[in-house]
Protein backbone atom coordinates (compact mmCIF):
# COMPACT_ATOMS: atom_id res chain seq x y z
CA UNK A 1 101.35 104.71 115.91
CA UNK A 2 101.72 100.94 114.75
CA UNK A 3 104.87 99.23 116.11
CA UNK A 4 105.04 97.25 113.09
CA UNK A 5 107.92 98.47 110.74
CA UNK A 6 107.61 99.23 107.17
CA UNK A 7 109.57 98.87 104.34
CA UNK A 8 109.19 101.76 102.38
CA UNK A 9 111.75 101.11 99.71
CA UNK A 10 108.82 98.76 97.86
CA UNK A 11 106.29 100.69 97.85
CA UNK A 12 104.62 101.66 94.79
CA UNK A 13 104.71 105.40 94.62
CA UNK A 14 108.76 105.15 95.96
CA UNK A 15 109.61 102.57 93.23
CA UNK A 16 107.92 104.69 90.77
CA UNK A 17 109.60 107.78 91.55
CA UNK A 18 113.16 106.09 91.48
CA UNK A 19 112.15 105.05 88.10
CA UNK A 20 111.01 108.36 86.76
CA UNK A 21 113.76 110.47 87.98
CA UNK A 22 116.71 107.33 87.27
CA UNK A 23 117.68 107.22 90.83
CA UNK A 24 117.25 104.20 93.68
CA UNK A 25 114.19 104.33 95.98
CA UNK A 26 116.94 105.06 99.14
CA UNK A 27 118.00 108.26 97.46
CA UNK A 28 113.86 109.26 96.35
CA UNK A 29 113.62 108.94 100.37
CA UNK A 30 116.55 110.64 101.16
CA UNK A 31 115.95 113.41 99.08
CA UNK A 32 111.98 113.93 100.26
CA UNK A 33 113.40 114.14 103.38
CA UNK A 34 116.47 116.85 102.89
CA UNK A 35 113.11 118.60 100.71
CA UNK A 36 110.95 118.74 103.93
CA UNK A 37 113.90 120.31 106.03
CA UNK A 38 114.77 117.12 108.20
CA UNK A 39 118.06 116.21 108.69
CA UNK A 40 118.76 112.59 107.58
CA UNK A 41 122.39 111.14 109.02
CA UNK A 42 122.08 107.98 106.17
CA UNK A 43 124.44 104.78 106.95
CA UNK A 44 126.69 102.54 104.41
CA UNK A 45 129.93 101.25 104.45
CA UNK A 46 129.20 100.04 100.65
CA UNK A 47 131.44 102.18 98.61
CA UNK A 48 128.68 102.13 95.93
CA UNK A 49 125.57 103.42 98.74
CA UNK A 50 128.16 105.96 99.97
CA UNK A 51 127.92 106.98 96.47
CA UNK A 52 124.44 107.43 96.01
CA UNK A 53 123.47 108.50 100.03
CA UNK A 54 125.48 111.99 98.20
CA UNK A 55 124.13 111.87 94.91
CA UNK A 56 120.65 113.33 96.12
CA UNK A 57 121.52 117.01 95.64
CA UNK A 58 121.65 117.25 91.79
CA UNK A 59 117.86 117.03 91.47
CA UNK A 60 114.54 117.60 92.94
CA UNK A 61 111.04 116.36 93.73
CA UNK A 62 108.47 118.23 92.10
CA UNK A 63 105.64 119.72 94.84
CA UNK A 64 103.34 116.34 92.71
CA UNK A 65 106.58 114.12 93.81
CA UNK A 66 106.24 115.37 97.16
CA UNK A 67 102.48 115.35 97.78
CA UNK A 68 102.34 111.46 96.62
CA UNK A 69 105.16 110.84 99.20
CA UNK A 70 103.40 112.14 102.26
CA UNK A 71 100.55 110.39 101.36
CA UNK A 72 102.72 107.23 102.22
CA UNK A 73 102.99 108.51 106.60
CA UNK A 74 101.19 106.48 108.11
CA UNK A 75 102.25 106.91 111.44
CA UNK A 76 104.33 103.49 110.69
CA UNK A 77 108.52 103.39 111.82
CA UNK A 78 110.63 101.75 109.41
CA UNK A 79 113.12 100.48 112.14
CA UNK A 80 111.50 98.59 115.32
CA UNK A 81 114.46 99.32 117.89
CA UNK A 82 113.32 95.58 119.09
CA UNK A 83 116.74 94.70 120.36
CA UNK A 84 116.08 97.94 122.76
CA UNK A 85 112.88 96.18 124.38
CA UNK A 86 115.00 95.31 127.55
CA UNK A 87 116.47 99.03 128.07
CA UNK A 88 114.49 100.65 130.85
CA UNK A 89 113.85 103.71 128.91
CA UNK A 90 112.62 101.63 125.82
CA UNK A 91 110.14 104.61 124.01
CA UNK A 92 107.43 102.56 122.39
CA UNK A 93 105.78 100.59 124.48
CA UNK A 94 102.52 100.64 123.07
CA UNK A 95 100.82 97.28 122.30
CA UNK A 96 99.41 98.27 118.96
């Protein structure tokens, strides 16, 4: 697993399904997550994001939708915990 983070929201296939289904890449993310069973605890305190973090349970990703999202894990995390690298039980200390 890469330490580097990612930032899924621009990639391709994310910023094509927000377009087909008239949502925002967060909530295509969201929802292929809540789809594959894991719980997601989303944060905002924008009114607006508090909005759409809900708005994810009046549609669904098709199983095509869902297959051209996992093809985006790449064993990459999209937050780097770097201002944990000083805790003693820091997780990821792999140099790669």
């Amino acid at each position: 697993m890469s330490n580097q983070p990612c930032d899924i929201y621009d990639e391709s296939i994310v910023l094509d399904l927000a377009k087909q289904h008239e949502r925002t890449p967060a909530q295509i993310i969201l929802r292929y997550l809540i789809q594959r069973g894991i719980g997601v605890l989303p944060k905002s305190s924008n009114p607006e994001r508090l909005k759409e973090n809900i708005n994810i349970f009046d549609f669904n990703l098709t199983k095509c939708d869902m297959e051209s999202m996992k093809m985006l894990e790449k064993g990459r995390r999209i937050f780097s915990f770097g201002f944990l690298k000083e805790h003693p039980q820091y997780p990821f200390t792999d140099t790669t």
